[in-house]
C-alpha atoms as a PDB file:
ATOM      1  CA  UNK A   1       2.667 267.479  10.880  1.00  0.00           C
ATOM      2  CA  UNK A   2      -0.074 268.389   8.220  1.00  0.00           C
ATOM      3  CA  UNK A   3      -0.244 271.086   5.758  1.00  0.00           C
ATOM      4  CA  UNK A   4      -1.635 274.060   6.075  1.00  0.00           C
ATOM      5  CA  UNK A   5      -5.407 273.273   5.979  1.00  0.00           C
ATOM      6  CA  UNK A   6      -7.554 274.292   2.028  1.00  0.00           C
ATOM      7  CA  UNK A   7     -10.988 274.228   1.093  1.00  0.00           C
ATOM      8  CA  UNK A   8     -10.903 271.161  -0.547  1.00  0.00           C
ATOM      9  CA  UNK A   9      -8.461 269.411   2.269  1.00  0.00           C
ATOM     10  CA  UNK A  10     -10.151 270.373   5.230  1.00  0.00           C
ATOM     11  CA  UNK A  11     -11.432 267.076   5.772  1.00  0.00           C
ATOM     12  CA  UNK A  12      -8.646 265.178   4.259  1.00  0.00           C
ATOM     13  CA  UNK A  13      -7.456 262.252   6.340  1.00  0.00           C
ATOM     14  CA  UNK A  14      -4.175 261.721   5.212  1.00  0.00           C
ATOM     15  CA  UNK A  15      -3.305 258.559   6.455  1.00  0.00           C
ATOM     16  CA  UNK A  16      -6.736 257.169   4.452  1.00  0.00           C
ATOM     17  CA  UNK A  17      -4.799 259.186   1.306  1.00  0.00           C
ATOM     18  CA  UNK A  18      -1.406 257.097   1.565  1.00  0.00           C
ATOM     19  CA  UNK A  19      -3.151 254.231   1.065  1.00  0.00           C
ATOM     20  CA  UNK A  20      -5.328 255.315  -1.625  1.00  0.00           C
ATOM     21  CA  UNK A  21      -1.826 256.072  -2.922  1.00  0.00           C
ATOM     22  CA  UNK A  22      -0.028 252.914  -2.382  1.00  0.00           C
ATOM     23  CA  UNK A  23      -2.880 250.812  -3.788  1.00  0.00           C
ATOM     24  CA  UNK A  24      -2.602 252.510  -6.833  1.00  0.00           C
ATOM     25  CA  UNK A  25       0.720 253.628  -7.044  1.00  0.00           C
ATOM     26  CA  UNK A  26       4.491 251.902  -6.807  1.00  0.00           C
ATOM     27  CA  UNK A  27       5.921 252.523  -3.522  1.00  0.00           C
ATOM     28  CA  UNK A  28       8.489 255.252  -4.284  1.00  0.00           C
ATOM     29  CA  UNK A  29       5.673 256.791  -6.572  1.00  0.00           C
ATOM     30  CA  UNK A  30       2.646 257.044  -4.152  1.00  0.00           C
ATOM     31  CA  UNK A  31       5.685 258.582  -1.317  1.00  0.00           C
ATOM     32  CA  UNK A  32       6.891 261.067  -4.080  1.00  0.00           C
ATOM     33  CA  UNK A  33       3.113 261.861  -4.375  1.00  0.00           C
ATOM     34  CA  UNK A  34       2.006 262.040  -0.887  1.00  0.00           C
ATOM     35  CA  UNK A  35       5.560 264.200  -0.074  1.00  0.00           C
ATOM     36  CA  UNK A  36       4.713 266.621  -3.085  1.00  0.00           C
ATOM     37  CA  UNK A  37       1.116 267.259  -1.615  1.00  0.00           C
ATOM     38  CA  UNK A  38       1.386 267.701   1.513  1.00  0.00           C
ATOM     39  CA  UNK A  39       3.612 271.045   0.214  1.00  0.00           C
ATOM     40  CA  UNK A  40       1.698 271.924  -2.322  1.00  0.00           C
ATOM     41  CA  UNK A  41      -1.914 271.085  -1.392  1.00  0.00           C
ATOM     42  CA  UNK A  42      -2.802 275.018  -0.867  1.00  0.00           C
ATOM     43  CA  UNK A  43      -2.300 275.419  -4.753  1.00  0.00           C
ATOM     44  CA  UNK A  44      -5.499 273.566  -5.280  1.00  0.00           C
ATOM     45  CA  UNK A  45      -6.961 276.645  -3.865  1.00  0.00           C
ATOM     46  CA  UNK A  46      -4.406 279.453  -4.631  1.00  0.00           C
ATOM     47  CA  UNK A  47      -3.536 278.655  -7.983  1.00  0.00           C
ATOM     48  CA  UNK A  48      -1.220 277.339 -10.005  1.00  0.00           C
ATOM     49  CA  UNK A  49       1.028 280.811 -11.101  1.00  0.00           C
ATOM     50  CA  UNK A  50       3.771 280.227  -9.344  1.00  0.00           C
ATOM     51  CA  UNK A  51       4.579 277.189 -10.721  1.00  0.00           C
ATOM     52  CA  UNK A  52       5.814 279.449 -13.472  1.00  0.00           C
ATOM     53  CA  UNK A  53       9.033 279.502 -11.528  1.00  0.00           C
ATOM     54  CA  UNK A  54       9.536 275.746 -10.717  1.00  0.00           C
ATOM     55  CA  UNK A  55      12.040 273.839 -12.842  1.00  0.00           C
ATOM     56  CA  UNK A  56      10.634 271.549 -15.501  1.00  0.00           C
ATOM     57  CA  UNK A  57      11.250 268.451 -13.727  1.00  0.00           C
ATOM     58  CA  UNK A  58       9.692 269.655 -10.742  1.00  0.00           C
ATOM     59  CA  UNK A  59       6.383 271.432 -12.222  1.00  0.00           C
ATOM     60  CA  UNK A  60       5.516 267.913 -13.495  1.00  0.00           C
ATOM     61  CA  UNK A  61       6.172 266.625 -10.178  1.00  0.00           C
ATOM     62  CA  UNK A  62       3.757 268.770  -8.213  1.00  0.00           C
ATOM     63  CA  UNK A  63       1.107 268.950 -10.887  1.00  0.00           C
ATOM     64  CA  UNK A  64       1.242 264.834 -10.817  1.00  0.00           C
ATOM     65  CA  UNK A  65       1.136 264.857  -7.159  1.00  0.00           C
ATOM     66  CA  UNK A  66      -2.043 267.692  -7.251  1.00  0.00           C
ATOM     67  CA  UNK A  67      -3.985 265.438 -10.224  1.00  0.00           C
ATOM     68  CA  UNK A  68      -3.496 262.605  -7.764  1.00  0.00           C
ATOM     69  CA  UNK A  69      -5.124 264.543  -4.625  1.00  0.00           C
ATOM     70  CA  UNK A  70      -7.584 266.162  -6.779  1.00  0.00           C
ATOM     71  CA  UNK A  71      -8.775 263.276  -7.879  1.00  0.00           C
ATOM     72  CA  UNK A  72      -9.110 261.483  -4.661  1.00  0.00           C
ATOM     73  CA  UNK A  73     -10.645 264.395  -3.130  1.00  0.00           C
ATOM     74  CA  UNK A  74     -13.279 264.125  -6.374  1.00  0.00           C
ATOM     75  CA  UNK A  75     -12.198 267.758  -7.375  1.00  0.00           C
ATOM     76  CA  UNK A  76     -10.271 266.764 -10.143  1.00  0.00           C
ATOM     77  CA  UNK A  77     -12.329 269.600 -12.633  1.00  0.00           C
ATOM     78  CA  UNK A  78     -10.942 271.964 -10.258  1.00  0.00           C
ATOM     79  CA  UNK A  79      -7.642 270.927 -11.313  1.00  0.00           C
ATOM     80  CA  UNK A  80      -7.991 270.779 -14.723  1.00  0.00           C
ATOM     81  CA  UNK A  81      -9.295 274.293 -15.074  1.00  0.00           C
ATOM     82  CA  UNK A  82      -6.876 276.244 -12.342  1.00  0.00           C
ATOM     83  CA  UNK A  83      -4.179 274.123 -15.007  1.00  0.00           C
ATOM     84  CA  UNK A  84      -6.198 275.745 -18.150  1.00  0.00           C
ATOM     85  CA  UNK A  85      -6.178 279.289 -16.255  1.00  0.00           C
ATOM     86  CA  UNK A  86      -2.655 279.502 -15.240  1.00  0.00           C
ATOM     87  CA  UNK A  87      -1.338 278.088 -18.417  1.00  0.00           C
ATOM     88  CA  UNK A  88       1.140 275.807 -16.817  1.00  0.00           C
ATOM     89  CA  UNK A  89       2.196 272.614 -19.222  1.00  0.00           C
ATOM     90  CA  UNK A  90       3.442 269.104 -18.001  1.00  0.00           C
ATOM     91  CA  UNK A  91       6.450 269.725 -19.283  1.00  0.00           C
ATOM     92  CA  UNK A  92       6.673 267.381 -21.981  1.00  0.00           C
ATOM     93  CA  UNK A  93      10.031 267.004 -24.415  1.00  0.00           C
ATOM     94  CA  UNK A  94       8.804 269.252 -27.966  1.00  0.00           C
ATOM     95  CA  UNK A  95       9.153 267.344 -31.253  1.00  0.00           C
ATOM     96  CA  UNK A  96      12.785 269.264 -32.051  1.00  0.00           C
ATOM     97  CA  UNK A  97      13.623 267.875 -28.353  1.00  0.00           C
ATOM     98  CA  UNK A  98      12.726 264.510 -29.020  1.00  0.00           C
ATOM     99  CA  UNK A  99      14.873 264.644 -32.711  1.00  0.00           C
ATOM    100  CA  UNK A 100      17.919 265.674 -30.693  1.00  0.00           C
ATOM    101  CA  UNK A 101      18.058 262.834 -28.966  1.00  0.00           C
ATOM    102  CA  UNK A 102      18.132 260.909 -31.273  1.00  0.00           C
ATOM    103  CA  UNK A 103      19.812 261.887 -33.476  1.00  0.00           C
ATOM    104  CA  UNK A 104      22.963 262.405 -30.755  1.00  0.00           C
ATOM    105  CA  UNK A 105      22.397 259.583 -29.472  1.00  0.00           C
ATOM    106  CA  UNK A 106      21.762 257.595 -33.438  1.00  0.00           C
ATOM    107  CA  UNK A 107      21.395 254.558 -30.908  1.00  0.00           C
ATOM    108  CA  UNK A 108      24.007 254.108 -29.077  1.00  0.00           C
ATOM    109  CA  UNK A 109      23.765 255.114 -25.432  1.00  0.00           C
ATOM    110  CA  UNK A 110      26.173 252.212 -24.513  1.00  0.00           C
ATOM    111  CA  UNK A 111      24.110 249.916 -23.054  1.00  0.00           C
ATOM    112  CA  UNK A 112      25.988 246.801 -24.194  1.00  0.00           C
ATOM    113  CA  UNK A 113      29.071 247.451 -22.849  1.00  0.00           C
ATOM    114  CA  UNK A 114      27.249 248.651 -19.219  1.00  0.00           C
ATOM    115  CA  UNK A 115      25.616 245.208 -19.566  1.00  0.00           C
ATOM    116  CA  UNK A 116      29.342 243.498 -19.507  1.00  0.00           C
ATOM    117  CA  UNK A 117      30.027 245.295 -16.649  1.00  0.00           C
ATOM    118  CA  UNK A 118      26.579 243.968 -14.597  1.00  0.00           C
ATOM    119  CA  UNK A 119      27.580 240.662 -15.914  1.00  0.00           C
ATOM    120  CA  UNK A 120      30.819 240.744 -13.171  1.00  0.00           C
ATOM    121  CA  UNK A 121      28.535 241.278 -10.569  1.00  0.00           C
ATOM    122  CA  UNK A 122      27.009 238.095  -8.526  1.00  0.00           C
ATOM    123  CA  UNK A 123      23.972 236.616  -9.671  1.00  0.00           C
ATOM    124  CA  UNK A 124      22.116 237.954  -7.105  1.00  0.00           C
ATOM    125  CA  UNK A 125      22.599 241.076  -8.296  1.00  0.00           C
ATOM    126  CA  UNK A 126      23.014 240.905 -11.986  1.00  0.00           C
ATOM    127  CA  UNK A 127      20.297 238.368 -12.746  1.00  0.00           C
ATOM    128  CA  UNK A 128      17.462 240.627 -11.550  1.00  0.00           C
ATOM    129  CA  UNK A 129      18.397 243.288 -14.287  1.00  0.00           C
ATOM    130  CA  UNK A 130      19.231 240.331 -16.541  1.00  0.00           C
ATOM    131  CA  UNK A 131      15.433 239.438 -16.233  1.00  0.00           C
ATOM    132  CA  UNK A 132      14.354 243.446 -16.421  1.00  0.00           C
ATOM    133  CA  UNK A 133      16.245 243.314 -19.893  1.00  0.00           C
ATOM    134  CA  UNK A 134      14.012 240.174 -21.109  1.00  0.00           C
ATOM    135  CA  UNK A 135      11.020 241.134 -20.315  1.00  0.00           C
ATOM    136  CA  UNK A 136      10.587 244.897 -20.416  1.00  0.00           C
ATOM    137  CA  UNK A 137       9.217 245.701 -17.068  1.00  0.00           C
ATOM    138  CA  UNK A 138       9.868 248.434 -15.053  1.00  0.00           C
ATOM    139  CA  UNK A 139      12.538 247.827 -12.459  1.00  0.00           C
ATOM    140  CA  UNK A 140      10.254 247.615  -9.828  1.00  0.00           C
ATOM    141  CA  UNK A 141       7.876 245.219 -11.709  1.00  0.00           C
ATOM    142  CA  UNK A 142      10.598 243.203 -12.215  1.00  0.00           C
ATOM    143  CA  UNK A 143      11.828 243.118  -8.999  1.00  0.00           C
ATOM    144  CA  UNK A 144       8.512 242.137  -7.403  1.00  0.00           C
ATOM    145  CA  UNK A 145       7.840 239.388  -9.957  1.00  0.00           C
ATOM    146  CA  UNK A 146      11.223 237.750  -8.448  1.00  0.00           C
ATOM    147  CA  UNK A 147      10.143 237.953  -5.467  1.00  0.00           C
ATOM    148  CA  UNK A 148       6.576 236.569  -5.999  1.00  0.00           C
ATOM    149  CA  UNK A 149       8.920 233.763  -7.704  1.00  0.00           C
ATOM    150  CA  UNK A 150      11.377 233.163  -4.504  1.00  0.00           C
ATOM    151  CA  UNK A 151       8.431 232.883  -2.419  1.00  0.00           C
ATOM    152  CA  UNK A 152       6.003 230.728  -4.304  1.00  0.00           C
ATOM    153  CA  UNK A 153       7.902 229.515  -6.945  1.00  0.00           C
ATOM    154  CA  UNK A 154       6.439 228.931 -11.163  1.00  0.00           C
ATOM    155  CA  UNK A 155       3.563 227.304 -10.581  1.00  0.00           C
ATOM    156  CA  UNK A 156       0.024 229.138 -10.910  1.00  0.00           C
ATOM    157  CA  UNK A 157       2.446 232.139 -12.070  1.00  0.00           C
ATOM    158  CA  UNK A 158       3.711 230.802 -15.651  1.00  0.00           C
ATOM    159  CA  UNK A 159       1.929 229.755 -18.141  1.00  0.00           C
ATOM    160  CA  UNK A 160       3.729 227.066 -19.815  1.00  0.00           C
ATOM    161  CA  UNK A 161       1.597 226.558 -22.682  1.00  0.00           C
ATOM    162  CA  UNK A 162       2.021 230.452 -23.483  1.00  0.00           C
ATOM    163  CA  UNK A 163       4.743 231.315 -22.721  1.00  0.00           C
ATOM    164  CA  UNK A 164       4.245 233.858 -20.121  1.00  0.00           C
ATOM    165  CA  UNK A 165       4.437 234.593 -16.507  1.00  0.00           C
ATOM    166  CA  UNK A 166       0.581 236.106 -16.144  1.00  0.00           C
ATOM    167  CA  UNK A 167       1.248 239.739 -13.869  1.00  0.00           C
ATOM    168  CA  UNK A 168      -2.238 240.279 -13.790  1.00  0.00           C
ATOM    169  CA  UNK A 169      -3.102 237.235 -11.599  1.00  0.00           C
ATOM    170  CA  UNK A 170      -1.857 239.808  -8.842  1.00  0.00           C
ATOM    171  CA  UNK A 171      -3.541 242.712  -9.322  1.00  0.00           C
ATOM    172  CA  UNK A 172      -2.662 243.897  -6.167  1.00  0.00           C
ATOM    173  CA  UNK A 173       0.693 244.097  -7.326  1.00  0.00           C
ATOM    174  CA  UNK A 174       1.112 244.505 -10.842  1.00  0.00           C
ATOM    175  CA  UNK A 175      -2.633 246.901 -11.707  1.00  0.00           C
ATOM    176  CA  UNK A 176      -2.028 250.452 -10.466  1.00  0.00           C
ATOM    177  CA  UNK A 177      -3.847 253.440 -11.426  1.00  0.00           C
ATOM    178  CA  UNK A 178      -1.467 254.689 -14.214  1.00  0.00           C
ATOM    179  CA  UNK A 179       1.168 251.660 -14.504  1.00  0.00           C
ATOM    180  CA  UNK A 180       0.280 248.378 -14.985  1.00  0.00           C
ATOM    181  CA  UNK A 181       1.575 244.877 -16.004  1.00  0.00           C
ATOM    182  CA  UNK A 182       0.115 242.148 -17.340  1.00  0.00           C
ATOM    183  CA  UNK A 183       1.938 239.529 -19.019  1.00  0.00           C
ATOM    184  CA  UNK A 184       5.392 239.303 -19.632  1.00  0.00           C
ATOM    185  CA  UNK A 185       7.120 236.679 -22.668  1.00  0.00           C
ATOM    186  CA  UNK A 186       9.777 234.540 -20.790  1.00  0.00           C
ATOM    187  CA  UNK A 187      12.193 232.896 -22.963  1.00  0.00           C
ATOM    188  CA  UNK A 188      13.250 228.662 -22.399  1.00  0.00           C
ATOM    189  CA  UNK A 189      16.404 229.823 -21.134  1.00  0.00           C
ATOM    190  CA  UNK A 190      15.003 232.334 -18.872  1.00  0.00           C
ATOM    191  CA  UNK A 191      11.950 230.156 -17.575  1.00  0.00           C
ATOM    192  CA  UNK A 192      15.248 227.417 -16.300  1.00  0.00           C
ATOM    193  CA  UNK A 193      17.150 230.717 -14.538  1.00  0.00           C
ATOM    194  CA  UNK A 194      13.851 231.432 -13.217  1.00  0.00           C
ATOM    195  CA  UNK A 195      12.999 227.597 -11.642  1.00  0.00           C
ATOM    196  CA  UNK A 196      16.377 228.142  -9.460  1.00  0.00           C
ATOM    197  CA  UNK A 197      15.939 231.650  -7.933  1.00  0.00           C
ATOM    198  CA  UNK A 198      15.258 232.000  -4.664  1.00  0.00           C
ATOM    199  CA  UNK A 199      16.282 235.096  -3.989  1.00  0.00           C
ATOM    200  CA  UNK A 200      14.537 237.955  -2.197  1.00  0.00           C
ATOM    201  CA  UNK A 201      15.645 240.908  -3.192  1.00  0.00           C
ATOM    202  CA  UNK A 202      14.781 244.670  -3.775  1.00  0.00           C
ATOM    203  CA  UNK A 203      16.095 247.465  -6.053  1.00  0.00           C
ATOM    204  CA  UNK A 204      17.658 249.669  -3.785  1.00  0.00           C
ATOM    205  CA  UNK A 205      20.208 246.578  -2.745  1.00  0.00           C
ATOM    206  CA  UNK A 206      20.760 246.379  -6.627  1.00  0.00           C
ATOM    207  CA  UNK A 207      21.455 249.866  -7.102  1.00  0.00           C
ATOM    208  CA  UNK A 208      23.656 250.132  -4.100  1.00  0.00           C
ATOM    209  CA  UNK A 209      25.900 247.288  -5.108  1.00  0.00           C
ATOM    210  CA  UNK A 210      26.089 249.300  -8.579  1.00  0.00           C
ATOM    211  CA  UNK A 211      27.459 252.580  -6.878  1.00  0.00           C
ATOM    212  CA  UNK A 212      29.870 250.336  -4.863  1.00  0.00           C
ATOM    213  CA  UNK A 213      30.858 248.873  -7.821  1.00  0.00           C
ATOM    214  CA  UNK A 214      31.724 252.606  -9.563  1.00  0.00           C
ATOM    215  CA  UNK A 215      28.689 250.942 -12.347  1.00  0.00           C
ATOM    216  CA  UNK A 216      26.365 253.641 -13.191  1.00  0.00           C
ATOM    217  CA  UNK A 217      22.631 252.663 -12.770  1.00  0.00           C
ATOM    218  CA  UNK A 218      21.330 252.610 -16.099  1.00  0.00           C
ATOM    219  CA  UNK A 219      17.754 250.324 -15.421  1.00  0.00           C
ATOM    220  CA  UNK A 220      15.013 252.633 -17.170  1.00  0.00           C
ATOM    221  CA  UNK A 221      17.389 251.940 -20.339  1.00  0.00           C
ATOM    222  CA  UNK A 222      16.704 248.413 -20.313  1.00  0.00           C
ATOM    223  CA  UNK A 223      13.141 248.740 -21.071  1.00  0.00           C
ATOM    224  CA  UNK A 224      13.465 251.401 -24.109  1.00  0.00           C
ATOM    225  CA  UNK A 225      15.829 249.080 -25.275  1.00  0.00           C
ATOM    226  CA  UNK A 226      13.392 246.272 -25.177  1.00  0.00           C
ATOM    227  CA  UNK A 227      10.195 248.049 -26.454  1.00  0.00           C
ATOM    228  CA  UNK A 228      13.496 249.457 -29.644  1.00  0.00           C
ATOM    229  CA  UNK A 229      14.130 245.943 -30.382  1.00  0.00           C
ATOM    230  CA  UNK A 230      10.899 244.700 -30.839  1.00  0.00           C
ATOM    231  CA  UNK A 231       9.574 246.935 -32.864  1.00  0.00           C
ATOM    232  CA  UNK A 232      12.731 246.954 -35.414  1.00  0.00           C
ATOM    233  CA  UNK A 233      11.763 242.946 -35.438  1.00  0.00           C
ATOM    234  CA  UNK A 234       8.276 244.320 -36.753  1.00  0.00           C
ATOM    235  CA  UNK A 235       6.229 243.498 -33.977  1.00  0.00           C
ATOM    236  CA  UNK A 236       3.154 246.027 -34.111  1.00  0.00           C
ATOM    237  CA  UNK A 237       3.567 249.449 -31.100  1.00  0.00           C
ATOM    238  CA  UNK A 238       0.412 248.270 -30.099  1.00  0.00           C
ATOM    239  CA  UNK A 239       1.268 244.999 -29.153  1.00  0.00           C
ATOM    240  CA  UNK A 240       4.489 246.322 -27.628  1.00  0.00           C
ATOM    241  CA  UNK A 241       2.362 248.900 -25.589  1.00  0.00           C
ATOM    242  CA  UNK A 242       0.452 245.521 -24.385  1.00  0.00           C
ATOM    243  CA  UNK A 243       3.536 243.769 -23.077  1.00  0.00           C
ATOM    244  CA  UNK A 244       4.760 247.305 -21.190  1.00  0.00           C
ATOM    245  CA  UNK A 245       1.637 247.950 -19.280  1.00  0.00           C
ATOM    246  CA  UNK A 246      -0.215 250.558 -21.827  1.00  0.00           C
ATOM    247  CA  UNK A 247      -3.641 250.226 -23.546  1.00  0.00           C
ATOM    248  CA  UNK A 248      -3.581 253.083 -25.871  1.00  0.00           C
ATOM    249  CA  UNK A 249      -6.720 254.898 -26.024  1.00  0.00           C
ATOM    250  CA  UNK A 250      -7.151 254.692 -29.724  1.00  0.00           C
ATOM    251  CA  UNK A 251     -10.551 253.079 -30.518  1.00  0.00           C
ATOM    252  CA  UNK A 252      -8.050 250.526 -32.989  1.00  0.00           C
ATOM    253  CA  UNK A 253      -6.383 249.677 -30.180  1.00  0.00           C
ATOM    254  CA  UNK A 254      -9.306 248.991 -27.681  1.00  0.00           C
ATOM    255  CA  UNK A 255     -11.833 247.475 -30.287  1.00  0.00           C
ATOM    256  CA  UNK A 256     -10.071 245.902 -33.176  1.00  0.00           C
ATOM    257  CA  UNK A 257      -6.684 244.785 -32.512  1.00  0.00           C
ATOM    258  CA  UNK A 258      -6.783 240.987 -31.916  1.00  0.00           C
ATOM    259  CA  UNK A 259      -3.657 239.763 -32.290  1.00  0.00           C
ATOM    260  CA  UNK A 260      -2.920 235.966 -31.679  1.00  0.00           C
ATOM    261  CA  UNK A 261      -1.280 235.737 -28.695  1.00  0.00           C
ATOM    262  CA  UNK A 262       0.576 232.526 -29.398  1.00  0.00           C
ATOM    263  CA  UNK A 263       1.919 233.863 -32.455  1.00  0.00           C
ATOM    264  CA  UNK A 264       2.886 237.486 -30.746  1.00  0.00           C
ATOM    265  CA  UNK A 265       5.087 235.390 -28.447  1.00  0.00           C
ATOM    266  CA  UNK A 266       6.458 233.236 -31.042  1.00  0.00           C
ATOM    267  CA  UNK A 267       8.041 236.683 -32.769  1.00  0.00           C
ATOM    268  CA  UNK A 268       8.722 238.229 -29.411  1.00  0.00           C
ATOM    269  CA  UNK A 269      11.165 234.992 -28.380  1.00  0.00           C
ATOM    270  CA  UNK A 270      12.690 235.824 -32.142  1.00  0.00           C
ATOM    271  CA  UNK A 271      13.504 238.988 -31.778  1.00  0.00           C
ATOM    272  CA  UNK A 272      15.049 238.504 -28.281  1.00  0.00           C
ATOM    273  CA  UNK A 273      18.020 235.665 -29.082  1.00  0.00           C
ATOM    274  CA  UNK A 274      20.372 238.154 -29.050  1.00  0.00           C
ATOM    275  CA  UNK A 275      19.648 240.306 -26.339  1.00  0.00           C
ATOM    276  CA  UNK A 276      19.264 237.127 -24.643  1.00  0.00           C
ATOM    277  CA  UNK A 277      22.729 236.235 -25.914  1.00  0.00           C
ATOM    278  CA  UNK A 278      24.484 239.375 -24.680  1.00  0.00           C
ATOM    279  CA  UNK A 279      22.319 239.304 -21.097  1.00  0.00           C
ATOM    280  CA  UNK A 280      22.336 235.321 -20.193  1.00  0.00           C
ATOM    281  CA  UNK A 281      25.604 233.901 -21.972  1.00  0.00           C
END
């Protein structure tokens, strides 16, 4: 059933909108969009006041999902200023948030021993987060690199003289509108795990098998933990940024950061012996 029909919706087709969505958006993402719009559409016309009363978590929900349809519908000024008007913020952590975090956590949100645990699971289970570790992708990037992998195998996917399994050679895949990935560094140990998995697989197998197993699901923790240990090894944010799918909009960033890419992988494999040593051995 669709919404209640607005101004700027009235001649919405929302099946063309879903897949506007999932072209640009991870699967779970563009359904948690579409979902939150087709409730909240109206508010592109009725303002955005009573999202006063939402909880944090979901404010930033349905102002992500109304950006989204704004900006298909090419009203996305209208968004910007009923956001202005209303006053209504993302939600984002404060800077005193952000210190108590870590400082409670000074580090340690016991990762390492949750890894021992995923290392008792099969391999079809526990290598796909071993590889999400290594290479700092989302889980879902991950999971779909695997699969590209199980299907077609190394070649035209790895470059060997890199060093790097090149995301960007399916765009389809791995460029969305607000989360991309293009390369990820692949260790010798991992490119040899790699040449033997044939396994198709998806996330929400992975995380059932973790309930089952009474292991909590601690994936997004992976990838801080990656970006953390790279840049205690020294390796610049903005390469870091680079290898997680961000371009930052600095004009540094876009016009005069050249690292050499040989080099950047060189440090990378460095600085990941002994992650790779508590995820592979």
């Amino acid at each position: 059933m669709n919404p209640r029909p607005t101004t700027y919706e009235a001649a919405l087709d929302w099946k063309s909108y879903r897949d506007w969505l999932n072209k640009g958006y991870s699967k779970r993402t563009a359904q948690q969009l579409y979902n939150y719009a087709l409730k909240h559409n109206r508010l592109l016309n009725d303002g955005f006041g009573c999202l006063h009363g939402f909880s944090e978590g979901k404010r930033r929900l349905v102002l992500k999902s109304l950006a989204a349809l704004s900006k298909y519908l090419g009203c996305y000024s209208r968004f910007k200023h009923l956001k202005e008007e209303s006053g209504v913020k993302w939600g984002a952590r404060n800077n005193f948030e952000v210190f108590k975090k870590l400082y409670n956590e000074n580090g340690d949100d016991g990762l390492y021993d949750w890894i021992k645990q995923v290392k008792t699971l099969p391999q079809q289970y526990a290598f796909p987060i071993v590889f999400q570790g290594l290479t700092g992708l989302r889980p879902s990037e991950a999971i779909a690199a695997l699969n590209i992998i199980a299907e077609k195998g190394l070649n035209g996917y790895y470059n060997s003289g890199l060093g790097v399994l090149e995301h960007f050679k399916y765009p389809e895949t791995f460029l969305r509108n607000t989360k991309n990935a293009f390369i990820s560094i692949i260790t010798p140990t991992l490119v040899e795990r790699l040449k033997i998995w044939h396994e198709i697989t998806s996330w929400n197998t992975i995380r059932l098998k973790l309930r089952r197993s009474n292991i909590p699901i601690k994936l997004q923790a992976l990838r801080s933990n990656y970006a953390t240990i790279l840049r205690e090894a020294g390796i610049a944010s903005e390469a870091i940024d680079m290898l997680q799918g961000r371009i930052p909009a600095s004009v540094f960033a876009r016009y005069y950061y050249k690292p050499s890419l040989s080099g950047l992988v060189d440090k990378v494999k460095e600085a990941l012996k002994p992650l790779e040593t508590e995820l592979v051995e």
